[in-house]
C-alpha atoms as a PDB file:
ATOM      1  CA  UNK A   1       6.533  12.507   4.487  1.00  0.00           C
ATOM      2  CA  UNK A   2       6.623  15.144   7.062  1.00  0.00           C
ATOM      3  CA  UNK A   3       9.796  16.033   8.449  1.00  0.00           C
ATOM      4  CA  UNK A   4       8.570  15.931  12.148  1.00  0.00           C
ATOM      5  CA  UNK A   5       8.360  11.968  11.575  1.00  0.00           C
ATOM      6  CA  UNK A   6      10.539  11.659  14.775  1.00  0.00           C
ATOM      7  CA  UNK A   7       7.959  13.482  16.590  1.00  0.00           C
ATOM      8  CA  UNK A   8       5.553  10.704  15.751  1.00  0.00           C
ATOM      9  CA  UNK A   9       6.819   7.060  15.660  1.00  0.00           C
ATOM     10  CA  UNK A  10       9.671   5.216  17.277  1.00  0.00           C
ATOM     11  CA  UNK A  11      11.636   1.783  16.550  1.00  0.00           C
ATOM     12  CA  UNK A  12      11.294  -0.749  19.014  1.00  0.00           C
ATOM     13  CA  UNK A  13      12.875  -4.638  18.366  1.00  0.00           C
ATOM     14  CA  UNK A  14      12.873  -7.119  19.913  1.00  0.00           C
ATOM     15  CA  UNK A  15      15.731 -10.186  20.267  1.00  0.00           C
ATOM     16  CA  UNK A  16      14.730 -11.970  17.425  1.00  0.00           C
ATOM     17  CA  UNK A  17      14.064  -9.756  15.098  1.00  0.00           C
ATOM     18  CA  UNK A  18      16.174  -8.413  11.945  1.00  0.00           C
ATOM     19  CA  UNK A  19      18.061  -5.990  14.408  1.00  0.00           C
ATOM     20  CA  UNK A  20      20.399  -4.550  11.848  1.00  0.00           C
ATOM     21  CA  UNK A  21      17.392  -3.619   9.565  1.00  0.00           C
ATOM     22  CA  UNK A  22      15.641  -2.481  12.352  1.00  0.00           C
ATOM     23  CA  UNK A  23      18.546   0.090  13.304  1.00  0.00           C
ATOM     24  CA  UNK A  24      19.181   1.064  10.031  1.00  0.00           C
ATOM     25  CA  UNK A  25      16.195   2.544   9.496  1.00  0.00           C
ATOM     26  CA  UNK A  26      15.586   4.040  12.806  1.00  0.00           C
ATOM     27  CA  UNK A  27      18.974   5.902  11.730  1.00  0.00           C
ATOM     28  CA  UNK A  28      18.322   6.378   7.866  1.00  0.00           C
ATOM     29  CA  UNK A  29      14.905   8.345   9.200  1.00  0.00           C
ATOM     30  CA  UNK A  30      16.267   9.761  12.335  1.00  0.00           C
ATOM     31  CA  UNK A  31      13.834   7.984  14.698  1.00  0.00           C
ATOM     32  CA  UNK A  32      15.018   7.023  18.522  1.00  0.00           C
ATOM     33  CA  UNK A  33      15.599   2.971  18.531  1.00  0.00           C
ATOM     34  CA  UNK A  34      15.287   1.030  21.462  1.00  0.00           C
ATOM     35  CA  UNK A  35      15.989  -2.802  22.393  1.00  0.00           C
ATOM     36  CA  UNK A  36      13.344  -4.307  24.175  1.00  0.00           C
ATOM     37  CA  UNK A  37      14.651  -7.694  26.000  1.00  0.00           C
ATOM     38  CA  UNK A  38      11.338  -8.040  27.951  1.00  0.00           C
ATOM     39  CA  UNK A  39       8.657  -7.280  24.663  1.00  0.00           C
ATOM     40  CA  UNK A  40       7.175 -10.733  24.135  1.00  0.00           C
ATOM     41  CA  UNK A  41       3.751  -9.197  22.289  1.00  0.00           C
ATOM     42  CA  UNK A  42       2.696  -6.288  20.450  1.00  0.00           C
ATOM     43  CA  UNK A  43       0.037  -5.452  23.418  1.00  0.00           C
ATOM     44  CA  UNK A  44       3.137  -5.398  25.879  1.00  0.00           C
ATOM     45  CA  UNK A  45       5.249  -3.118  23.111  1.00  0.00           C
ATOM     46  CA  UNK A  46       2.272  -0.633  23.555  1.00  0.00           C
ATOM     47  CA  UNK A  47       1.792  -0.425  26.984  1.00  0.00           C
ATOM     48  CA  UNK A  48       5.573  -0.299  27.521  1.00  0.00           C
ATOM     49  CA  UNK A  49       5.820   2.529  25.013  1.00  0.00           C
ATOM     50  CA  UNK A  50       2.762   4.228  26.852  1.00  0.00           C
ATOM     51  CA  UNK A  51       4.616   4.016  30.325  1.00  0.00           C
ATOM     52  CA  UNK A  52       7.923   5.723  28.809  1.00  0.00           C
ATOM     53  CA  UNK A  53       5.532   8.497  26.865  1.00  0.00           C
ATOM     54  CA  UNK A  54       7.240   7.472  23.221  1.00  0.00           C
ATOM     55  CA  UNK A  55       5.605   9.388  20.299  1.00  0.00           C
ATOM     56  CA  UNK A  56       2.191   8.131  19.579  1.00  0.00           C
ATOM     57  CA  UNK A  57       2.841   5.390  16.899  1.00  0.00           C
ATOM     58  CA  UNK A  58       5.281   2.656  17.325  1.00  0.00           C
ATOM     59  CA  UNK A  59       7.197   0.747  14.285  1.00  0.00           C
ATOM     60  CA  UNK A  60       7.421  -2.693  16.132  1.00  0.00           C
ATOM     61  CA  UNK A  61       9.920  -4.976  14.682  1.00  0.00           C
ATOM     62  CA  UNK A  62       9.285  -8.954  16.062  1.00  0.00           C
ATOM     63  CA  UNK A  63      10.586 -11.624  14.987  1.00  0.00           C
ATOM     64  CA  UNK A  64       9.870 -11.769  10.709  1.00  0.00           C
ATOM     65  CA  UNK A  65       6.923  -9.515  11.046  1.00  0.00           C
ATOM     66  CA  UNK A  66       7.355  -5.325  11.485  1.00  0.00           C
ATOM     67  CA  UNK A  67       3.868  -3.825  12.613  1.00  0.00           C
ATOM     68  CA  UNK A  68       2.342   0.228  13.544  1.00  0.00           C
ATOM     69  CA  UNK A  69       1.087  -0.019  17.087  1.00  0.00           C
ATOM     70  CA  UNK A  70      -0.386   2.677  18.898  1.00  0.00           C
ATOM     71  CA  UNK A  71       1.069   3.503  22.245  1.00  0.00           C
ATOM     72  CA  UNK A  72      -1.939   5.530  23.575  1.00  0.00           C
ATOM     73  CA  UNK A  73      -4.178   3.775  26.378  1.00  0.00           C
ATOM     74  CA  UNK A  74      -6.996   1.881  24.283  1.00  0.00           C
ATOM     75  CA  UNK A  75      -5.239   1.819  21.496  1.00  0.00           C
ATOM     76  CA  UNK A  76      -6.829   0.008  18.738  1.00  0.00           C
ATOM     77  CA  UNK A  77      -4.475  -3.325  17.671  1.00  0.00           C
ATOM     78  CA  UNK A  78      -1.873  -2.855  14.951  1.00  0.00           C
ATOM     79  CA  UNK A  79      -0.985  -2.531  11.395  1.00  0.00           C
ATOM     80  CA  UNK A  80       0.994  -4.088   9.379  1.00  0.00           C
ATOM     81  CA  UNK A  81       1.454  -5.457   5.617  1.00  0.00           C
ATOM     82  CA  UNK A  82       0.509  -9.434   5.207  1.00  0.00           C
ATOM     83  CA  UNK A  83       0.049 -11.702   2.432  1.00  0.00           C
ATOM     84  CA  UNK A  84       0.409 -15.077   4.167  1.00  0.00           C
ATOM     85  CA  UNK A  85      -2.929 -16.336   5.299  1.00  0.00           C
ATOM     86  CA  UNK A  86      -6.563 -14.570   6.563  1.00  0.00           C
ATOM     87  CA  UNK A  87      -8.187 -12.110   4.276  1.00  0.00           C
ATOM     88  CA  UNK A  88      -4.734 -11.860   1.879  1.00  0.00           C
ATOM     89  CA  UNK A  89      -4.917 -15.943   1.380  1.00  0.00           C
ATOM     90  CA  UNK A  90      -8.865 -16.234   1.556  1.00  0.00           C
ATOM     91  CA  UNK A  91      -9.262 -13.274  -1.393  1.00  0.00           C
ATOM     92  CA  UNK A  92      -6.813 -15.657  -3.195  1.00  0.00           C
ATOM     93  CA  UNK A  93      -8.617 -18.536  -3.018  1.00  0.00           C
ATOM     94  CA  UNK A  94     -12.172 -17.004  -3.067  1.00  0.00           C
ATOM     95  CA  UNK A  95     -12.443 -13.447  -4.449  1.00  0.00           C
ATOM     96  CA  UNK A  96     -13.551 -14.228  -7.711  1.00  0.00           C
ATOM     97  CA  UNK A  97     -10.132 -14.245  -9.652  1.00  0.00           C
ATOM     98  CA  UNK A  98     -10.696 -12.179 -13.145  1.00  0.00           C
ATOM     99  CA  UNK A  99     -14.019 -11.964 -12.085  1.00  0.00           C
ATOM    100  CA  UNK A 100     -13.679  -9.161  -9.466  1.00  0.00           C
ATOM    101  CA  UNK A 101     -14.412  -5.243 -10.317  1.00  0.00           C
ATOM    102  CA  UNK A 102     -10.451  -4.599 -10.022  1.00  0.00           C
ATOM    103  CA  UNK A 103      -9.367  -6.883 -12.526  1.00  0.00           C
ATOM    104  CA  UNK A 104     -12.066  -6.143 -15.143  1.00  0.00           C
ATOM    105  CA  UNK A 105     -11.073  -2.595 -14.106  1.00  0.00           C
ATOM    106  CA  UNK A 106      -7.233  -3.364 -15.058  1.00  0.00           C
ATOM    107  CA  UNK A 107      -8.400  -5.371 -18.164  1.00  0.00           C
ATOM    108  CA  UNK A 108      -7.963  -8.708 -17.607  1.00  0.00           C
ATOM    109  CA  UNK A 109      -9.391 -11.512 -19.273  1.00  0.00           C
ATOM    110  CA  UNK A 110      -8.203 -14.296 -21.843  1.00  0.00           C
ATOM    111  CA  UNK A 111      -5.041 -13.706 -22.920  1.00  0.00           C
ATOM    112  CA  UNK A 112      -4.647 -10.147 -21.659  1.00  0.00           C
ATOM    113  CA  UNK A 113      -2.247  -9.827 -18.420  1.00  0.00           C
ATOM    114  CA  UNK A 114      -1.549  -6.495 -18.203  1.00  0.00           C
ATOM    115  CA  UNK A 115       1.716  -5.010 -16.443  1.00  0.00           C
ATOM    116  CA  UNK A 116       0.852  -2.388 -13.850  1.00  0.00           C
ATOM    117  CA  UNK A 117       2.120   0.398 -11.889  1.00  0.00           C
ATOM    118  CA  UNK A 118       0.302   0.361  -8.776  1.00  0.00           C
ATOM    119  CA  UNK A 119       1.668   4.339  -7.712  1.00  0.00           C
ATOM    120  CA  UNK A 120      -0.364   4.272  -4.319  1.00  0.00           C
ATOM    121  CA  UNK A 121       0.881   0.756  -3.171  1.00  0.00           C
ATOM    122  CA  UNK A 122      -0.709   1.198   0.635  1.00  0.00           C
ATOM    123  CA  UNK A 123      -0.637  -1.731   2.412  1.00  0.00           C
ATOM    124  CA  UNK A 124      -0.404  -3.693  -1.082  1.00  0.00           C
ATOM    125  CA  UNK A 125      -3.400  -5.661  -1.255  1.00  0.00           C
ATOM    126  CA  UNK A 126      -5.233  -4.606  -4.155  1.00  0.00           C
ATOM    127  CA  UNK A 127      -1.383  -5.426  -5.993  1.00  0.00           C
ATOM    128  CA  UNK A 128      -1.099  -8.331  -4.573  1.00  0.00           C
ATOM    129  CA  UNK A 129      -4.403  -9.558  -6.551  1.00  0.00           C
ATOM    130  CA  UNK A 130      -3.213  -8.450  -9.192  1.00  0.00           C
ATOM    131  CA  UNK A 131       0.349 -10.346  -8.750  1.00  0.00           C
ATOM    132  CA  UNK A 132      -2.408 -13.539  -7.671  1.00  0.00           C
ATOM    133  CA  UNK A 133      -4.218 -13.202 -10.997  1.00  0.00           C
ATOM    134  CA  UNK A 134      -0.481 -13.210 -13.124  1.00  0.00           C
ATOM    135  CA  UNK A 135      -0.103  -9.371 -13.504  1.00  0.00           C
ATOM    136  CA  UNK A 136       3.514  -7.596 -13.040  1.00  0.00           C
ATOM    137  CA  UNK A 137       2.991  -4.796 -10.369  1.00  0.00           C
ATOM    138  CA  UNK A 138       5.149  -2.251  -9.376  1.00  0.00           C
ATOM    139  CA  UNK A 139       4.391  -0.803  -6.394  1.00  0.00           C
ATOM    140  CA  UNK A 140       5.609   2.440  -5.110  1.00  0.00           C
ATOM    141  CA  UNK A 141       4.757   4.010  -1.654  1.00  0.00           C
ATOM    142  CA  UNK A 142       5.706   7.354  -0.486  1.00  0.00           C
ATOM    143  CA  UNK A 143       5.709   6.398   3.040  1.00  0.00           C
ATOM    144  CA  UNK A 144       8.965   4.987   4.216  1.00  0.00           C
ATOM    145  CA  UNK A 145       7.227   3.642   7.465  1.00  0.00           C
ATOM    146  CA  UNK A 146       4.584   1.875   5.603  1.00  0.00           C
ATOM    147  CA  UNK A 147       7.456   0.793   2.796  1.00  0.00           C
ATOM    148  CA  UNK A 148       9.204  -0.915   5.515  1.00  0.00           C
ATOM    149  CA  UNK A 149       5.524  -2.523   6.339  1.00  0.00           C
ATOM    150  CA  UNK A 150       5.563  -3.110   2.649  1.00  0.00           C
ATOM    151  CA  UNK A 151       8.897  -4.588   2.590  1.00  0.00           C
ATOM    152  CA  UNK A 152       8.792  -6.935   4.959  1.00  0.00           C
ATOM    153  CA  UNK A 153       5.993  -8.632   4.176  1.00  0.00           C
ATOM    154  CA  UNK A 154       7.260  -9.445   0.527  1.00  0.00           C
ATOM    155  CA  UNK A 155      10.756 -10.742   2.189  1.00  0.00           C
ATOM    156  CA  UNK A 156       8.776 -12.984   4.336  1.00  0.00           C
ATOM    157  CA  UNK A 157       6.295 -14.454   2.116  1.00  0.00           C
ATOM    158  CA  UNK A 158       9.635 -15.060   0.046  1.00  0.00           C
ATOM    159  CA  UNK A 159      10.361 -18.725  -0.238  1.00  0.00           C
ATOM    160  CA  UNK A 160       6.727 -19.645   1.035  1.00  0.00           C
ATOM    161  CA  UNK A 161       3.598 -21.129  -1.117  1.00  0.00           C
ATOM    162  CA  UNK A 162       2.917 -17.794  -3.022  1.00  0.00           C
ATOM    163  CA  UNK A 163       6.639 -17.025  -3.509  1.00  0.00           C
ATOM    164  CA  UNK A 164       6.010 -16.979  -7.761  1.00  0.00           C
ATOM    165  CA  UNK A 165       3.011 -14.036  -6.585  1.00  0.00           C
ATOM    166  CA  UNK A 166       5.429 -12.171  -4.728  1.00  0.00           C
ATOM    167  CA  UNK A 167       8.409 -12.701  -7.244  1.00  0.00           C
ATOM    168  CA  UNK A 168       5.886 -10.641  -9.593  1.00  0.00           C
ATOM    169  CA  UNK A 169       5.757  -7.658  -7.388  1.00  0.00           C
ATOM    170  CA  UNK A 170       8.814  -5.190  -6.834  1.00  0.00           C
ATOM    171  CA  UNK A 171       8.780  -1.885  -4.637  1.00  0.00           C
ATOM    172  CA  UNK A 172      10.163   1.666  -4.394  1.00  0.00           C
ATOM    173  CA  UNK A 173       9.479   4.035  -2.216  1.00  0.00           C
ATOM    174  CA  UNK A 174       9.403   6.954  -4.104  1.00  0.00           C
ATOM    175  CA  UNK A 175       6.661  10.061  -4.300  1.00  0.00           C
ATOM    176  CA  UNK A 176       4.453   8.833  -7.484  1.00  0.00           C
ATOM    177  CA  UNK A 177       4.210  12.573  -8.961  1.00  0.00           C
ATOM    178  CA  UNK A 178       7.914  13.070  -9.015  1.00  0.00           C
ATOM    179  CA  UNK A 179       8.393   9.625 -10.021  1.00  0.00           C
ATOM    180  CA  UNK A 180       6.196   9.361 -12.763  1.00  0.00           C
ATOM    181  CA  UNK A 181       7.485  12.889 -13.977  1.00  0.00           C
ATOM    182  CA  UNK A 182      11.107  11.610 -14.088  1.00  0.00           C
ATOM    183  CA  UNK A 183      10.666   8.664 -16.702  1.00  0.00           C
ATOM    184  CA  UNK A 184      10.773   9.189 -19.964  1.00  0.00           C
ATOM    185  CA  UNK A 185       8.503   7.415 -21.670  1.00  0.00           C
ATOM    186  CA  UNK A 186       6.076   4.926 -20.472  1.00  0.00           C
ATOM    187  CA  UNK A 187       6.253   2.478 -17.477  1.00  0.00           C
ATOM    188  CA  UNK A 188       3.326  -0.139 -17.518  1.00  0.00           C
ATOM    189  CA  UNK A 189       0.152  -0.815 -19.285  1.00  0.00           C
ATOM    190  CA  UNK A 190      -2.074  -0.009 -16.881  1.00  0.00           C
ATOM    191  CA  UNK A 191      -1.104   2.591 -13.700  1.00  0.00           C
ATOM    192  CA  UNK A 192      -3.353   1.796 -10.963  1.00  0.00           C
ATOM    193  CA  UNK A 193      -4.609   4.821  -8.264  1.00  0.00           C
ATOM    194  CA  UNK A 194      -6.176   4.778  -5.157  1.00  0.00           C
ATOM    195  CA  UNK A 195      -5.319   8.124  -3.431  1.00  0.00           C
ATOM    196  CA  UNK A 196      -6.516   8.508   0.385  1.00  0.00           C
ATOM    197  CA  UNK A 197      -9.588  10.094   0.086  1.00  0.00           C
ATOM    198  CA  UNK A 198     -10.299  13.185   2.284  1.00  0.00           C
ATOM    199  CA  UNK A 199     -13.401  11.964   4.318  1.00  0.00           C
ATOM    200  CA  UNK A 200     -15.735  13.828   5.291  1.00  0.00           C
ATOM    201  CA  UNK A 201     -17.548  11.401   7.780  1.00  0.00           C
ATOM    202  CA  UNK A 202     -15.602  11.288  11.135  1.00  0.00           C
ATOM    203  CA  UNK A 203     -16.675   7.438  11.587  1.00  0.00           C
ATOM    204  CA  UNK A 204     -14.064   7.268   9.053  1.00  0.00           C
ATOM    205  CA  UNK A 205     -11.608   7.333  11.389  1.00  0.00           C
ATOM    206  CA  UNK A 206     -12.550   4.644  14.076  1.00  0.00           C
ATOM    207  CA  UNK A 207     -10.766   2.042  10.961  1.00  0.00           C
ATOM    208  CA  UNK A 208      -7.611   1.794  12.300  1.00  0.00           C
ATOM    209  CA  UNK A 209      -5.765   1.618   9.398  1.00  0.00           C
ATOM    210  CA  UNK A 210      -7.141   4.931   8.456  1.00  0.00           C
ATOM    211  CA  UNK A 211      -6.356   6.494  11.541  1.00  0.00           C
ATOM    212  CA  UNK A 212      -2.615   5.336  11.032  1.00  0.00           C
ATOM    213  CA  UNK A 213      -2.688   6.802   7.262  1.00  0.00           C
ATOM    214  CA  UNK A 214      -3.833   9.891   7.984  1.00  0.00           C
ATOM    215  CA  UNK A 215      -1.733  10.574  10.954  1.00  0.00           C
ATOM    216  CA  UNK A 216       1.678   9.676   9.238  1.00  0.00           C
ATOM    217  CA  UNK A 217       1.044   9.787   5.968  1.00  0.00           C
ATOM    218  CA  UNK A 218      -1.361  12.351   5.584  1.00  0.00           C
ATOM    219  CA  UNK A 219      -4.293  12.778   2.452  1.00  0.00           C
ATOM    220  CA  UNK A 220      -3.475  13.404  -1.146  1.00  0.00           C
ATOM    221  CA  UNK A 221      -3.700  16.640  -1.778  1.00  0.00           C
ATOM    222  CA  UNK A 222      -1.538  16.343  -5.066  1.00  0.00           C
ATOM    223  CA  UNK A 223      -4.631  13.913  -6.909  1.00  0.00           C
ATOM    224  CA  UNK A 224      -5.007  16.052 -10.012  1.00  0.00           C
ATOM    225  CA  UNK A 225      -1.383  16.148 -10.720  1.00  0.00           C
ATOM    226  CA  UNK A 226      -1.150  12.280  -9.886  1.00  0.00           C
ATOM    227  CA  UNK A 227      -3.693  11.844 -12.494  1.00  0.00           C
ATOM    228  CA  UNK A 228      -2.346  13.984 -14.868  1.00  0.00           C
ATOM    229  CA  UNK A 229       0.992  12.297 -14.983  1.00  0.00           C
ATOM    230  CA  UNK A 230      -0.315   9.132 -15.033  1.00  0.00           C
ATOM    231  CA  UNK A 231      -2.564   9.725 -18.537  1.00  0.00           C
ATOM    232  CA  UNK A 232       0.942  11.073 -19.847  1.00  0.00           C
ATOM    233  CA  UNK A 233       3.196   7.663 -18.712  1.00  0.00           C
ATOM    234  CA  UNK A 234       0.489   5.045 -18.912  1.00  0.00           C
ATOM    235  CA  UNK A 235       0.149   2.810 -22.260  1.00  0.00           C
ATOM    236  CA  UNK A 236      -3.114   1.831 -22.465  1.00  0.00           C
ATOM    237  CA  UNK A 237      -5.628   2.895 -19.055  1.00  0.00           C
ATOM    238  CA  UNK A 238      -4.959   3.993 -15.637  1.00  0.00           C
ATOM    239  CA  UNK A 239      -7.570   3.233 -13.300  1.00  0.00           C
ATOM    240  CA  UNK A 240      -8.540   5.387 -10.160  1.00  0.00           C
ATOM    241  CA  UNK A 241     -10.314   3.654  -7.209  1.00  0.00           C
ATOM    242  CA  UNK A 242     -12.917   6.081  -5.427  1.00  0.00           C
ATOM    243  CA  UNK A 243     -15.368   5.529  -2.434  1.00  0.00           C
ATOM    244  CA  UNK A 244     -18.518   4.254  -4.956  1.00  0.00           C
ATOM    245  CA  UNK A 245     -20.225   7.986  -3.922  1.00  0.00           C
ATOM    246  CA  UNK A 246     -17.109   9.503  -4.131  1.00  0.00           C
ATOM    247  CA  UNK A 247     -16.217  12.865  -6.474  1.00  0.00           C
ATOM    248  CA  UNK A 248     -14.193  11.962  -9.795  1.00  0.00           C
ATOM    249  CA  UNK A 249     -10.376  13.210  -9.616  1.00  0.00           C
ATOM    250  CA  UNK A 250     -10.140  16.938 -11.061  1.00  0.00           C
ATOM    251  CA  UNK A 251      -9.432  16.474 -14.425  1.00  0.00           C
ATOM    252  CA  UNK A 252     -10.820  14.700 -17.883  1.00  0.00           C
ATOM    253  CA  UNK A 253     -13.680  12.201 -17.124  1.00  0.00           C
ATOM    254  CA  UNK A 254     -13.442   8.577 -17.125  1.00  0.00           C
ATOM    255  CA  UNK A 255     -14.343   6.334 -20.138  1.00  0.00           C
ATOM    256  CA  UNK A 256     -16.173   4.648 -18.082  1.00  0.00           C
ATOM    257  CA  UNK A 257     -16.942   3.238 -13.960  1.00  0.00           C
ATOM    258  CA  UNK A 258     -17.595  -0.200 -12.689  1.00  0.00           C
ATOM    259  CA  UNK A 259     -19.068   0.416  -9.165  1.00  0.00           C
ATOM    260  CA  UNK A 260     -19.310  -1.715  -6.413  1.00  0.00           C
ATOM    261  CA  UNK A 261     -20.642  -2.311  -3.100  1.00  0.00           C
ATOM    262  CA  UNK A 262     -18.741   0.914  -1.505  1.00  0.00           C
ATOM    263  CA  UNK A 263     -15.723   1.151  -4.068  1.00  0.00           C
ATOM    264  CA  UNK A 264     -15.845   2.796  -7.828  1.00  0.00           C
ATOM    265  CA  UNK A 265     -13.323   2.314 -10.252  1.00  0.00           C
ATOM    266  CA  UNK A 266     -13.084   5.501 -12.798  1.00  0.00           C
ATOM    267  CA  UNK A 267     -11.200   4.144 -16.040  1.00  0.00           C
ATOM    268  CA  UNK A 268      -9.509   6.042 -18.331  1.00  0.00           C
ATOM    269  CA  UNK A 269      -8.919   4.057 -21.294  1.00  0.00           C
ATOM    270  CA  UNK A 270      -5.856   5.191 -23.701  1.00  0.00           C
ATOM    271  CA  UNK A 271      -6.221   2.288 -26.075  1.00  0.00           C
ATOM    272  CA  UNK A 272      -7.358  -0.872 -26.499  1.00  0.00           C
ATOM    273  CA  UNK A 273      -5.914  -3.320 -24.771  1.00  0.00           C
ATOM    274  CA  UNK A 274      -6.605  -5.959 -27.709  1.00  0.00           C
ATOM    275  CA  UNK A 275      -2.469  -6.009 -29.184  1.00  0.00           C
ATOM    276  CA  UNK A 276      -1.551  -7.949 -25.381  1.00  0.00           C
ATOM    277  CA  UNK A 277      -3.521 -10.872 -25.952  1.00  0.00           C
ATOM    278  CA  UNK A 278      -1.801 -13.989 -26.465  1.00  0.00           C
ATOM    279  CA  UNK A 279      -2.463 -15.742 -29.280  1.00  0.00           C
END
């Protein structure tokens, strides 16, 4: 994370939010906190934040839910980290369970759950199917800001219909390379990547969460060495996920690729994954 992160997001909460959490990390990170009595939605947050020329991103704290919003005049809407309800609860219900390219990519099937490392959490989605479909993920996200996105939405989906999905899932925030170079032996089955890509197309950036990635998190420069120490930590395959045109990681080539639609997933299989199955 850069150390200029002052420079580019504040703290704002409002009444009925977790204030103390909300300061805390405003002070842990060195980022200006303010108290908004009058904030009643994220739009008003933003043009509020606009009017007082804050730094260009905003970590808005509002009642259970903590979202990135962009205090710049047309901003697009925000970011945040949910797995209660629209696409988090509808890929639940109706992405195709094993069926789906990332869990034949992570090995599932009949009696083989794998546990998995998922060392660019993000936003958490593609873990959270993998929590849906019985896996053990560990996430880890170098980002504190999108962490705290992270968080959040695991506290509040705590104690709510997919509470045993979420119970499966566990989070650090911790720089993969470093972390993954620290352990001593190895830490899940499968290690799951999906490193920001550096895109070359410039509509790349009208997605807004890419916009927000790349501004305060930045591209991974450090993919080779990600890969690396994942092949030395993982048990049995680490899978990358690529854009489906996308170049391969620097480094040994994949066992294989299941490609879809506009994603690829290289695999790099270690071993079988046969000795997991439950008999």
């Amino acid at each position: 994370m850069s150390s200029d992160l002052s420079q580019k997001i504040a703290v704002v909460a409002t009444p009925d939010s977790d204030l103390e959490r909300a300061r805390q990390f405003a002070e842990s990170h060195g980022l200006t906190f303010s108290l908004e009595q009058e904030v009643q939605t994220i739009a008003s947050c933003s043009q509020q934040a606009a009017r007082a020329s804050s730094p260009p991103y905003i970590l808005f704290y509002q009642a259970r839910f903590v979202s990135i919003v962009q205090s710049q005049k047309g901003a697009p809407g925000p970011v945040s980290a949910c797995f209660l309800g629209g696409k988090a609860e509808h890929r639940r219900k109706f992405g195709g369970g094993r069926g789906q390219l990332i869990a034949r990519a992570a090995g599932l099937k009949n009696g083989i759950v794998p546990s998995v490392l998922d060392a660019t959490a993000g936003l958490g989605r593609d873990a959270f199917v993998l929590a849906s479909l019985g896996c053990k993920v560990q996430l880890l996200e170098r980002s504190p800001v999108i962490s705290e996105l992270l968080s959040c939405a695991l506290q509040t989906a705590k104690l709510s219909e997919i509470d045993d999905i979420v119970a499966r899932m566990t989070l650090e925030t911790a720089d993969a390379v470093g972390w993954l170079n620290a352990q001593t032996g190895n830490v899940a089955d499968v290690i799951y990547l999906d490193p920001m890509y550096p895109q070359r197309d410039k509509s790349s950036l009208v997605k807004k969460e890419m916009r927000v990635f790349k501004e305060l998190v930045g591209t991974d420069g450090d993919d080779a060495a990600l890969l690396a120490a994942a092949l030395d930590k993982a048990r049995y395959r680490i899978v990358v996920k690529r854009p489906r045109k996308g170049v391969m990681i620097e480094g040994p080539a994949p066992t294989y690729q299941l490609s879809g639609k506009s994603s690829r997933y290289d695999i790099y299989a270690l071993k079988g994954l046969d000795s997991l199955k439950v008999r």
